[in-house]
Protein backbone atom coordinates (compact mmCIF):
# COMPACT_ATOMS: atom_id res chain seq x y z
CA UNK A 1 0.00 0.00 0.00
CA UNK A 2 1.48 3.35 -0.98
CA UNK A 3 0.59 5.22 2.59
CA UNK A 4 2.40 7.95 1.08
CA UNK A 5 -1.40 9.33 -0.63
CA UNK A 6 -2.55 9.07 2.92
CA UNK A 7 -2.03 12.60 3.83
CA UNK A 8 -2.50 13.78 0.72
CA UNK A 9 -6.18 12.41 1.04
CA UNK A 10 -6.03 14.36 4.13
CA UNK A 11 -5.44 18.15 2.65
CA UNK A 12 -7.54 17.13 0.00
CA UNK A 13 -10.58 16.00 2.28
CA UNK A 14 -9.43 19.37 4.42
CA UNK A 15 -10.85 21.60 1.50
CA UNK A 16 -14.57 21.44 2.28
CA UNK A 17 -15.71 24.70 4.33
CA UNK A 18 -17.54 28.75 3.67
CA UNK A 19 -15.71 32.47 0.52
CA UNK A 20 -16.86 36.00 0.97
CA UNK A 21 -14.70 38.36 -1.12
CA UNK A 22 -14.45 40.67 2.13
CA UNK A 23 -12.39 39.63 4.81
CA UNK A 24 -12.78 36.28 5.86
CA UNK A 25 -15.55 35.67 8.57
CA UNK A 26 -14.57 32.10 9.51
CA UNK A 27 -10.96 31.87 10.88
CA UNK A 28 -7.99 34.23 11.81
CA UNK A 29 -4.29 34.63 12.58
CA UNK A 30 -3.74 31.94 15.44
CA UNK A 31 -6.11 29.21 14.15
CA UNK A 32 -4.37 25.73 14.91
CA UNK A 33 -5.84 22.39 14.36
CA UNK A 34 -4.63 18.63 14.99
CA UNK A 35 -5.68 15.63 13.66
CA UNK A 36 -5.44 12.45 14.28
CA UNK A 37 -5.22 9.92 11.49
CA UNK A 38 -5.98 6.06 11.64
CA UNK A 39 -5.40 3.57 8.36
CA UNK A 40 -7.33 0.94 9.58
CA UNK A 41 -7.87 -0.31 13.72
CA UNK A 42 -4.04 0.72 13.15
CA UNK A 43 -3.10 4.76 14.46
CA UNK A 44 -1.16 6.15 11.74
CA UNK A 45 -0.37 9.65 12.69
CA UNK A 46 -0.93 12.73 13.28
CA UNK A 47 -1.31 16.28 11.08
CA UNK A 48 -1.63 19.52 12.10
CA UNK A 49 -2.47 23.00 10.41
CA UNK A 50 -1.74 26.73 12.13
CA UNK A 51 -2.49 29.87 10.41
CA UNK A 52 -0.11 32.62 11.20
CA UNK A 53 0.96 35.90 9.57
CA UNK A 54 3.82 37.40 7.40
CA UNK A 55 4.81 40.50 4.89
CA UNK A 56 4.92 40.81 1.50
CA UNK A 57 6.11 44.29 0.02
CA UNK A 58 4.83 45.85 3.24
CA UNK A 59 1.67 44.00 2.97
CA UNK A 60 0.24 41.46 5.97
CA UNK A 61 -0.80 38.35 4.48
CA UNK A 62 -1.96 34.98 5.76
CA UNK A 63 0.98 32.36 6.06
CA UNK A 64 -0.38 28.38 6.71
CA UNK A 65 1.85 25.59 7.72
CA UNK A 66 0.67 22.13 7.78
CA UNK A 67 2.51 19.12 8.91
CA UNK A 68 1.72 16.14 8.74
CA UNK A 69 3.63 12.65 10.20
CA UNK A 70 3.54 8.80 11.30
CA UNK A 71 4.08 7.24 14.73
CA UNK A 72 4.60 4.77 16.65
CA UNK A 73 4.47 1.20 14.77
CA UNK A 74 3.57 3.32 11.67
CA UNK A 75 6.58 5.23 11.81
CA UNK A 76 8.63 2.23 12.22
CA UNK A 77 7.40 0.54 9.76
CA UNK A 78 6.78 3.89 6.95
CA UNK A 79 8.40 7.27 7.70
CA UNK A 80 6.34 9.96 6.95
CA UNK A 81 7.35 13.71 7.50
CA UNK A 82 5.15 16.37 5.64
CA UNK A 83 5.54 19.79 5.46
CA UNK A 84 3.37 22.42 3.57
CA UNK A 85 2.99 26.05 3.70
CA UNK A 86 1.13 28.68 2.00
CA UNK A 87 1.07 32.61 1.91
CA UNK A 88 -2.32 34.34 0.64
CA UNK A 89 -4.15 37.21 0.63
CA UNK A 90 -5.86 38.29 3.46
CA UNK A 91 -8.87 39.82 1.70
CA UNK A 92 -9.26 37.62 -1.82
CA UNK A 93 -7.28 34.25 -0.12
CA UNK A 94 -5.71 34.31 -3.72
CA UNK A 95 -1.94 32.77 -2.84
CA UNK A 96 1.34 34.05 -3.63
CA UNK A 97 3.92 31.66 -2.41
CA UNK A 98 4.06 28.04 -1.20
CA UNK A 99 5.68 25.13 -0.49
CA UNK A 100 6.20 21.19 -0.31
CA UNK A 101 8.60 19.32 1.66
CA UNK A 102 7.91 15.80 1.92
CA UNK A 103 9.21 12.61 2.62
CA UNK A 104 7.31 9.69 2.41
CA UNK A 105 8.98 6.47 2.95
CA UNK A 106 11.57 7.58 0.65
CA UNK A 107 9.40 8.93 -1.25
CA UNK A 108 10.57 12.88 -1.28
CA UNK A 109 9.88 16.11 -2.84
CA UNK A 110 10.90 19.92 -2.14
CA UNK A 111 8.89 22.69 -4.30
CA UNK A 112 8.10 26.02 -3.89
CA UNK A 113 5.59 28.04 -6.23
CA UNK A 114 5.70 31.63 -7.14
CA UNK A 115 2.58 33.30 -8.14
CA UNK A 116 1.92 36.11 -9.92
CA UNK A 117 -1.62 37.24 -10.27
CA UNK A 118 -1.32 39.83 -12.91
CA UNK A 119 -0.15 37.26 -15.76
CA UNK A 120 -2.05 33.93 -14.30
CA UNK A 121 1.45 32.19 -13.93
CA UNK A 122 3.34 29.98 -11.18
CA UNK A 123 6.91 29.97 -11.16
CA UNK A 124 7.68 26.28 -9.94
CA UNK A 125 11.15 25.89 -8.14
CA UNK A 126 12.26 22.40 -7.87
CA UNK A 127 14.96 21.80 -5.40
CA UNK A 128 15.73 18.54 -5.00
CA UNK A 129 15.85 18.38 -9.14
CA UNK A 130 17.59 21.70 -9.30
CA UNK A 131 14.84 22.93 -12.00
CA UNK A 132 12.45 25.86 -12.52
CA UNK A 133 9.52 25.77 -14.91
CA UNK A 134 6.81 28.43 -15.25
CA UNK A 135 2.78 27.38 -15.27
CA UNK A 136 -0.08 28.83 -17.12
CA UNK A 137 -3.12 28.93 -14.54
CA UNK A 138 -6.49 30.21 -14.40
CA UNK A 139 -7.30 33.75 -12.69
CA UNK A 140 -8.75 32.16 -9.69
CA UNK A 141 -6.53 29.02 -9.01
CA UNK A 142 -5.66 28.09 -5.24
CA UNK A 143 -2.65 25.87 -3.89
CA UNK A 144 -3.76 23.04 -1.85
CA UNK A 145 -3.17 24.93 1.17
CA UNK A 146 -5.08 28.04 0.26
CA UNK A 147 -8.13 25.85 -1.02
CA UNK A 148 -8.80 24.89 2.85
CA UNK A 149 -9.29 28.97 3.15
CA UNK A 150 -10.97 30.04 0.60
CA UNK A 151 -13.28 27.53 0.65
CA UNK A 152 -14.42 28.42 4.22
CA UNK A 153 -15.86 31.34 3.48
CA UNK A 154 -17.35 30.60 -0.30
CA UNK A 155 -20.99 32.08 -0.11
CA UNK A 156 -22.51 29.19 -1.67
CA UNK A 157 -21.85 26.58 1.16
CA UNK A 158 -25.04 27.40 3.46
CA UNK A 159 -27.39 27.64 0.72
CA UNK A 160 -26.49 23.96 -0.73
CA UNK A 161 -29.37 21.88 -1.67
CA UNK A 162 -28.57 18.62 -1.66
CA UNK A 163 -26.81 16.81 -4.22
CA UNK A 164 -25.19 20.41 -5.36
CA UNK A 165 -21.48 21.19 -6.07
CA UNK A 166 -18.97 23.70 -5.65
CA UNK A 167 -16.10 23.74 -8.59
CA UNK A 168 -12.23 24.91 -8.14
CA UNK A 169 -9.18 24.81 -9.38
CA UNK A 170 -6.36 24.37 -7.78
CA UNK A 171 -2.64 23.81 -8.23
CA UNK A 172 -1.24 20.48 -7.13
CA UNK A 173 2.09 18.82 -8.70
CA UNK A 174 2.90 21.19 -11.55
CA UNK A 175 -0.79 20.55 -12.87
CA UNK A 176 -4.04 22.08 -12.68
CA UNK A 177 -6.70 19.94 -10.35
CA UNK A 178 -10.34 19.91 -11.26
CA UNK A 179 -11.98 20.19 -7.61
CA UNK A 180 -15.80 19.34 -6.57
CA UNK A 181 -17.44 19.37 -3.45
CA UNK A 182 -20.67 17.82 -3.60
CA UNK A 183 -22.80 18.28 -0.68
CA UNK A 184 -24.35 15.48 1.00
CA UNK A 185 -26.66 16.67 4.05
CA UNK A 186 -26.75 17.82 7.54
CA UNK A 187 -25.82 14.80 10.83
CA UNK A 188 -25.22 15.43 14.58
CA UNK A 189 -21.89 13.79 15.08
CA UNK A 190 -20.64 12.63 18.64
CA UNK A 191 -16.69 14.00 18.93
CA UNK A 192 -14.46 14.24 21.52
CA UNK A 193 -15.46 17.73 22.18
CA UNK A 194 -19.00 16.92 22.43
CA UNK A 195 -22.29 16.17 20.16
CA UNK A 196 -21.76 18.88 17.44
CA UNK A 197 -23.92 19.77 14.44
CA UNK A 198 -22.23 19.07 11.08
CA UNK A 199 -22.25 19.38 7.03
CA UNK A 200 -21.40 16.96 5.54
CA UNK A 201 -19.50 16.81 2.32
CA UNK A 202 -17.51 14.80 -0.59
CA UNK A 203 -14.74 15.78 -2.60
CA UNK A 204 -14.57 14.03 -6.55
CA UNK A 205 -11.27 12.59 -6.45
CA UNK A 206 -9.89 10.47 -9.51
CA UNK A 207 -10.61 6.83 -8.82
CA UNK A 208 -8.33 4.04 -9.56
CA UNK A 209 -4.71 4.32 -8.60
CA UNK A 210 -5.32 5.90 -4.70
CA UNK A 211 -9.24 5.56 -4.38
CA UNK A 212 -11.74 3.29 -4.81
CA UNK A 213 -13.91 4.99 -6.27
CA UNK A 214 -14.45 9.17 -7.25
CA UNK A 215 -16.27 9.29 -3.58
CA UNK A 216 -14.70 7.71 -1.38
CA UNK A 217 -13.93 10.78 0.39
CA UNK A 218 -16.50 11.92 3.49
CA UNK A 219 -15.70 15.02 5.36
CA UNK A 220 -18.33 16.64 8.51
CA UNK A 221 -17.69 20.18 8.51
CA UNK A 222 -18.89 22.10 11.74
CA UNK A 223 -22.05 23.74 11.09
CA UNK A 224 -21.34 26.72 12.33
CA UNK A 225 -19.69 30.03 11.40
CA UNK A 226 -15.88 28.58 11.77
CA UNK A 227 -16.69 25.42 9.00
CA UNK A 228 -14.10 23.28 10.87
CA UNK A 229 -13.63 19.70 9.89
CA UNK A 230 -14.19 17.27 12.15
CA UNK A 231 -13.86 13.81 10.95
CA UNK A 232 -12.72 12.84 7.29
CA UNK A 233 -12.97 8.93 6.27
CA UNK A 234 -11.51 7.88 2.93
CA UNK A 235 -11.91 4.29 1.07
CA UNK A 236 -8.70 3.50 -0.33
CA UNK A 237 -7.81 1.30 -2.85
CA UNK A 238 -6.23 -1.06 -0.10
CA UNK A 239 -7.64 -0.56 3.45
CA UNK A 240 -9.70 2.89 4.63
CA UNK A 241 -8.27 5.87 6.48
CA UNK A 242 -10.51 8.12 9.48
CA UNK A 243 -9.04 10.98 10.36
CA UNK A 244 -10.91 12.80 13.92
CA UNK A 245 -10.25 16.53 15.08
CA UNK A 246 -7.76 15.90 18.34
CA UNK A 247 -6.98 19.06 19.37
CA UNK A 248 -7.76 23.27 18.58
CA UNK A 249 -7.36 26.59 19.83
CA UNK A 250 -7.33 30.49 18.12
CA UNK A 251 -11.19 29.96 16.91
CA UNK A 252 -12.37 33.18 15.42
CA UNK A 253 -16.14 32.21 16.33
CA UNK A 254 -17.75 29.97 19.87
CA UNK A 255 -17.59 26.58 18.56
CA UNK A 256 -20.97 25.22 18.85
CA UNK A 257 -21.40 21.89 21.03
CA UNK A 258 -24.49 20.33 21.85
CA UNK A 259 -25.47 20.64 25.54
CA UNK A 260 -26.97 17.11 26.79
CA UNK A 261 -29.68 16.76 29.27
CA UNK A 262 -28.56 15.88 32.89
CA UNK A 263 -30.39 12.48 33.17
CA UNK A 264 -29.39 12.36 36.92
């Protein structure tokens, strides 16, 4: 089993969430998330996601790093040390810069992509290959960082009817990506945390190679003005992967739990 798609079935299931063209409503400087990620009874890992801030040409802009790794038996067995990063505008989430650092039982990659907005073009630096290659993209494209963003505050997401999809693209190894989110209905879902009201969503991924089949991705999304995700399961090709919120702090908005009835 190539465990290396693992957390990229992660970031991809991460994208599903509410995009206002103001500034964003659902999530701010200081956000930071863990996850924790099971293949199977088996726990695999663990990823984690922190939005902070930086400057660009004076300008403060939204800088995400995600990380995500194996332990334990996991780690002994496949090494898996992720690293991503993105930095976007604070006001249209449209990115300027990221990166990808991985190394995935061997596997490993090191990229960084220049945008630049005014021609539709990402300058794609290769380091490990010691090659740079320029892009053609479409006006609107995200990186797979950015996508978790801007899709958090799209308009559309709380006036889904069933069965509907929201369309992206986005920028994923040196090629554009075709993303749908096809909303699936409402569920109160028991967490850690609490019972909390949730959307629930699936991404269209290509079947075949990684997936079973084009939805075999689930993700609940809070339902409630931070669109967090909770819990993301994923039917791989060999064996199925759950991934459960483990940890948060630096919510813009109350997270919303359920309170139960005192049966005493």
């Amino acid at each position: 089993m190539k465990l290396r798609f693992i957390f990229f079935a992660l970031l991809l299931s991460l994208t599903a969430a509410k995009q206002k063209p103001s500034a964003p409503s659902a999530y701010d400087v200081g956000e930071w998330f863990k996850f924790r990620i099971h293949y199977g009874v088996v726990n695999a890992g663990y990823a984690t996601l922190e939005l902070k801030e930086a400057t660009r040409n004076n300008k403060k802009v939204f800088y995400a790093v995600g990380h995500g790794f194996t332990s334990g038996m996991s780690r002994f067995f496949f090494k898996v040390d992720d690293h991503y990063q993105s930095q976007f505008d604070k006001e249209t989430t449209k990115p300027y810069q990221y990166l990808r650092k991985i190394d995935e039982g061997g596997y490993t990659k090191n990229q960084e992509g220049f945008f630049n907005q005014d021609k539709n073009t990402v300058l794609v630096k290769d380091y490990k290959n010691k090659t740079e290659k320029t892009f053609n993209v479409t006006e609107n494209v995200q990186d797979i960082v950015s996508s978790f963003y801007y899709l958090r505050n799209h308009p559309k997401i709380d006036k889904m009817e069933v069965g509907e999809s929201i369309s992206m693209d986005m920028f994923f190894d040196d090629e554009i990506y075709k993303f749908k989110l096809k909303y699936i209905g409402r569920e109160t879902l028991r967490t850690k945390f609490g019972k909390v009201k949730t959307m629930i969503f699936r991404p269209i991924v290509q079947s075949g190679r990684v997936f079973k089949e084009q939805e075999s991705l689930t993700v609940w999304i809070s339902d409630d003005e931070n669109k967090i995700p909770l819990r993301i399961k994923a039917s791989l090709a060999v064996g199925s992967l759950k991934a459960d919120l483990e940890a948060f702090k630096g919510l813009k908005n109350p997270f919303m739990i359920i309170k139960e009835k005192n049966n005493e």
